[in-house]
C-alpha atoms as a PDB file:
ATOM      1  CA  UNK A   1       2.021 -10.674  17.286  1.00  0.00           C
ATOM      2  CA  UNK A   2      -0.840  -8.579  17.392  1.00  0.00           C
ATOM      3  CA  UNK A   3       0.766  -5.241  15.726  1.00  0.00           C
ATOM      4  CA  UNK A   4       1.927  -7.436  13.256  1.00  0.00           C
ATOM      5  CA  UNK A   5      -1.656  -8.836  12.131  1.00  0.00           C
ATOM      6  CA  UNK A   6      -2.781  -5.350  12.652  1.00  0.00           C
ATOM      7  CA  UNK A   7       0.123  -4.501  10.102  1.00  0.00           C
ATOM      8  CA  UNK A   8      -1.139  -7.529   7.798  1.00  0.00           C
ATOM      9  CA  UNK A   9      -4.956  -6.388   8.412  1.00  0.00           C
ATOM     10  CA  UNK A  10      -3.998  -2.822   6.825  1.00  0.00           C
ATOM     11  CA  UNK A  11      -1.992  -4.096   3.929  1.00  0.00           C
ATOM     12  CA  UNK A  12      -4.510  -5.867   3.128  1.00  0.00           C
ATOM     13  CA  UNK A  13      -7.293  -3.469   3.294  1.00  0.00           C
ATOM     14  CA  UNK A  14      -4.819  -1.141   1.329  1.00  0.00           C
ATOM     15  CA  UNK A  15      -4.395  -3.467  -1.605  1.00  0.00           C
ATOM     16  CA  UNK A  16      -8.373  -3.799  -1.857  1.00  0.00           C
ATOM     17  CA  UNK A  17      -9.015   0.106  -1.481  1.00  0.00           C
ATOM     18  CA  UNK A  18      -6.704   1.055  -3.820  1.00  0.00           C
ATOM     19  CA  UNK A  19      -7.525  -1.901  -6.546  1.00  0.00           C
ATOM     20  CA  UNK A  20     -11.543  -0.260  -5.709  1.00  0.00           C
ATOM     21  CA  UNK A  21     -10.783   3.579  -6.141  1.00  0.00           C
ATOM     22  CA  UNK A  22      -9.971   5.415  -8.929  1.00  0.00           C
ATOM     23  CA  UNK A  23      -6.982   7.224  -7.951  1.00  0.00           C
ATOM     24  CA  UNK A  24      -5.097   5.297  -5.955  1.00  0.00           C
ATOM     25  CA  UNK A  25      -2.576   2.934  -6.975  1.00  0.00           C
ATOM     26  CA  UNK A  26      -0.699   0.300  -4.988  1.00  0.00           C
ATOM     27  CA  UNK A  27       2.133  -1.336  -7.202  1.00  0.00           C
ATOM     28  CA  UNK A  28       2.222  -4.778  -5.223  1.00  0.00           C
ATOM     29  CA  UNK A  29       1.654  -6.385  -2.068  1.00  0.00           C
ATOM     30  CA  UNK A  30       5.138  -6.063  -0.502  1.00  0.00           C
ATOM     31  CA  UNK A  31       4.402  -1.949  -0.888  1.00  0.00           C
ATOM     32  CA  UNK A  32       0.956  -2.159   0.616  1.00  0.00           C
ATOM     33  CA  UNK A  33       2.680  -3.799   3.514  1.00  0.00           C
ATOM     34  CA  UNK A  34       5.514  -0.828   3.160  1.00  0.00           C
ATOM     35  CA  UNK A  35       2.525   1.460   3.432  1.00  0.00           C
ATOM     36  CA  UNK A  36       0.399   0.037   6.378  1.00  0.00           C
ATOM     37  CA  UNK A  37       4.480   0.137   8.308  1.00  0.00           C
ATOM     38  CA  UNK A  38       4.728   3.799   7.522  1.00  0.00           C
ATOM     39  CA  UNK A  39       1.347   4.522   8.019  1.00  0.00           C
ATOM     40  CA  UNK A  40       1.576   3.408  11.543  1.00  0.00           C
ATOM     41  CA  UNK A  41       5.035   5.227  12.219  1.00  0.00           C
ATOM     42  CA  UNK A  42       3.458   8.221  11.065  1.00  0.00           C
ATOM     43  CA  UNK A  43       0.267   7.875  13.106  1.00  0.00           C
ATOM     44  CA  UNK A  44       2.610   7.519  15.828  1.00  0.00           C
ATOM     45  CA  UNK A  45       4.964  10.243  15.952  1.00  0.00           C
ATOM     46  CA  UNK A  46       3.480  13.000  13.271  1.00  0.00           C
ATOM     47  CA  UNK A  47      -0.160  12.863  13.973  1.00  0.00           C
ATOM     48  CA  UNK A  48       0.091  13.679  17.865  1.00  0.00           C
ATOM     49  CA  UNK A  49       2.153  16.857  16.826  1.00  0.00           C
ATOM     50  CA  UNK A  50      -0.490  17.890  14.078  1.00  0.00           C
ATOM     51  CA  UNK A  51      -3.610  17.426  16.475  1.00  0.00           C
ATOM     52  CA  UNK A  52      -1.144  19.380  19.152  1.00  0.00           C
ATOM     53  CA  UNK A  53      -0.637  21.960  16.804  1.00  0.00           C
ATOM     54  CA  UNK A  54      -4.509  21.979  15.089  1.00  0.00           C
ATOM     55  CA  UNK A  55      -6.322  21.812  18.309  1.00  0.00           C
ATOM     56  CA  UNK A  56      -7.925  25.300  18.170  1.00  0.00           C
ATOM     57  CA  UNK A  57      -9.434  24.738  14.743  1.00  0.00           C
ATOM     58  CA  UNK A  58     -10.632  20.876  15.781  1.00  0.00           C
ATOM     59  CA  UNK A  59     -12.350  22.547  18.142  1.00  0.00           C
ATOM     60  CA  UNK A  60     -14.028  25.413  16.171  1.00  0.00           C
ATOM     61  CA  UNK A  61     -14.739  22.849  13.369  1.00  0.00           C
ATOM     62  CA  UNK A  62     -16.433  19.627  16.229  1.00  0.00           C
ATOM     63  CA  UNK A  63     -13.681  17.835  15.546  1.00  0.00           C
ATOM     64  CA  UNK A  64     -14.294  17.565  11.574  1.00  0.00           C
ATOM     65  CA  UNK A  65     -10.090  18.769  10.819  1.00  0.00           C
ATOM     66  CA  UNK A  66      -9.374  15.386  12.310  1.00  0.00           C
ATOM     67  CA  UNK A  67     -10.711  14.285   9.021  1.00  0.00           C
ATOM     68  CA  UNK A  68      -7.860  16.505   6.883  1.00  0.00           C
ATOM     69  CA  UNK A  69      -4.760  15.993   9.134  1.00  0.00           C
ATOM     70  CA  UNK A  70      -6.022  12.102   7.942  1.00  0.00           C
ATOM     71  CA  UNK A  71      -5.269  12.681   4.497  1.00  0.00           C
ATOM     72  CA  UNK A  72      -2.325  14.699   5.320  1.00  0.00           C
ATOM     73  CA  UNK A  73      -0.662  11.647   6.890  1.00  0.00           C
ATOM     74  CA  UNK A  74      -1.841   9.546   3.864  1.00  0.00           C
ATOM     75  CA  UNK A  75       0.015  12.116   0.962  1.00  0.00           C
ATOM     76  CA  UNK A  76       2.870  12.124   3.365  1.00  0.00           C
ATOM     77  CA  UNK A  77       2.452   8.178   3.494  1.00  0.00           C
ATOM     78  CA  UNK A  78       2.383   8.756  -0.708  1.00  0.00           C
ATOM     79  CA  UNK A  79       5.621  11.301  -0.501  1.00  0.00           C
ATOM     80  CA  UNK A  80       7.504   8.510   1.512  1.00  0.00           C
ATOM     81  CA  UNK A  81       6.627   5.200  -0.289  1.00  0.00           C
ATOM     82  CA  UNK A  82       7.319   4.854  -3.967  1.00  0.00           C
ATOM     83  CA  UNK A  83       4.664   2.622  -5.975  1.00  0.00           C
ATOM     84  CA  UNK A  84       1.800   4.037  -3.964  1.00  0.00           C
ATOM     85  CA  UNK A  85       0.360   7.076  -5.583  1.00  0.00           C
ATOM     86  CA  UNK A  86      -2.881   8.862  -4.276  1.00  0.00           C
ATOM     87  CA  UNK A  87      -3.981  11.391  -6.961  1.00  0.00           C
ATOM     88  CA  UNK A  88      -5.342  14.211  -4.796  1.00  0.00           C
ATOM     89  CA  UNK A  89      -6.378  15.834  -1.798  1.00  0.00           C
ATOM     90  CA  UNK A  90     -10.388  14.837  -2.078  1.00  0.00           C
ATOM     91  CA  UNK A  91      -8.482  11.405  -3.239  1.00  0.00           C
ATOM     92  CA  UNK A  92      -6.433  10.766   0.103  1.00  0.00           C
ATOM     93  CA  UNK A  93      -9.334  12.158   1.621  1.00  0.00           C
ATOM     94  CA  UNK A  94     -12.065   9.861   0.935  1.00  0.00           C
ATOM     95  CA  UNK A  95      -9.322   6.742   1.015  1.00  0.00           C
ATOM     96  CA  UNK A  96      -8.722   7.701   4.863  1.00  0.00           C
ATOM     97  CA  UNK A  97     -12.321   7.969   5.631  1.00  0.00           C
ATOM     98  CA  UNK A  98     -12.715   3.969   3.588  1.00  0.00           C
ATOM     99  CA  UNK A  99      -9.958   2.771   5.277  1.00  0.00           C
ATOM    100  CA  UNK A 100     -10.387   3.680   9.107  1.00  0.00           C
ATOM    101  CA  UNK A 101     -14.118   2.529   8.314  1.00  0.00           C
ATOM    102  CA  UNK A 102     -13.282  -1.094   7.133  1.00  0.00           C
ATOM    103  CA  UNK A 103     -10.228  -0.933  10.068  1.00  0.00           C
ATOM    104  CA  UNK A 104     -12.755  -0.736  12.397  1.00  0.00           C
ATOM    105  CA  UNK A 105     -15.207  -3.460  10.978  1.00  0.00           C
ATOM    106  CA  UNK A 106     -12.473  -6.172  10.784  1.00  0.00           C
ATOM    107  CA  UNK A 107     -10.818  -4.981  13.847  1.00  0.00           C
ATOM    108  CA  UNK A 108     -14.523  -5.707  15.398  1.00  0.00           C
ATOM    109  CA  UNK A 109     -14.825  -9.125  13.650  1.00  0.00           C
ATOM    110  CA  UNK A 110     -11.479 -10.374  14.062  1.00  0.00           C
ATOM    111  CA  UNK A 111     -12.014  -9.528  17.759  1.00  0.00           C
ATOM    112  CA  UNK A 112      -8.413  -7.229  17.531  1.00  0.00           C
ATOM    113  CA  UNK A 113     -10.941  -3.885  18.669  1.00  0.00           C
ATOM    114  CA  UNK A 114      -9.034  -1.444  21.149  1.00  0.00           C
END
């Protein structure tokens, strides 16, 4: 129940990023919900390996290439999901940095924090 409000929490959030920002486009709510789902598989099995295999430059950089192997997963996300588009790079960057933000305010208020 709770990974799938967590799932519900995201599409949501997606849908209002993307209707927000200029260059990123969400087709309709049944592919925001297809994105938060991939989102989180991808978080899940591909992230781990790209930290794994970034670690020496997260290091040199303070932990700041967290930030790019963010948008990474999010133009992957892009690659996988038809009707969700992210324009660029600097794009899927800034959209990662929004979304974990406002993840991590409703997480707080909904009381679903980690």
């Amino acid at each position: 129940m709770k990974l799938l409000l967590r799932i519900l929490i995201t599409a949501l959030l997606v849908m209002a990023i993307a209707y927000l920002m200029k260059g990123v486009v969400v087709d309709q709510f049944t592919t925001a919900l297809i994105v938060a789902i991939v989102l989180a598989l991808l978080n899940f099995f591909v992230k781990p390996i790209l930290v794994l295999f970034t670690f020496p430059i997260t290091i040199i950089t303070l932990g700041l290439f967290l930030l790019v192997i963010n948008a990474i997963i999010i133009l992957l996300c892009d690659h996988f999901v038809d009707g969700f588009n992210v324009s660029s790079f600097w794009t899927a960057l800034f959209f990662s940095i929004v979304l974990s933000i406002s993840q991590s305010l409703v997480y707080k208020l909904t009381g679903e924090a980690k």
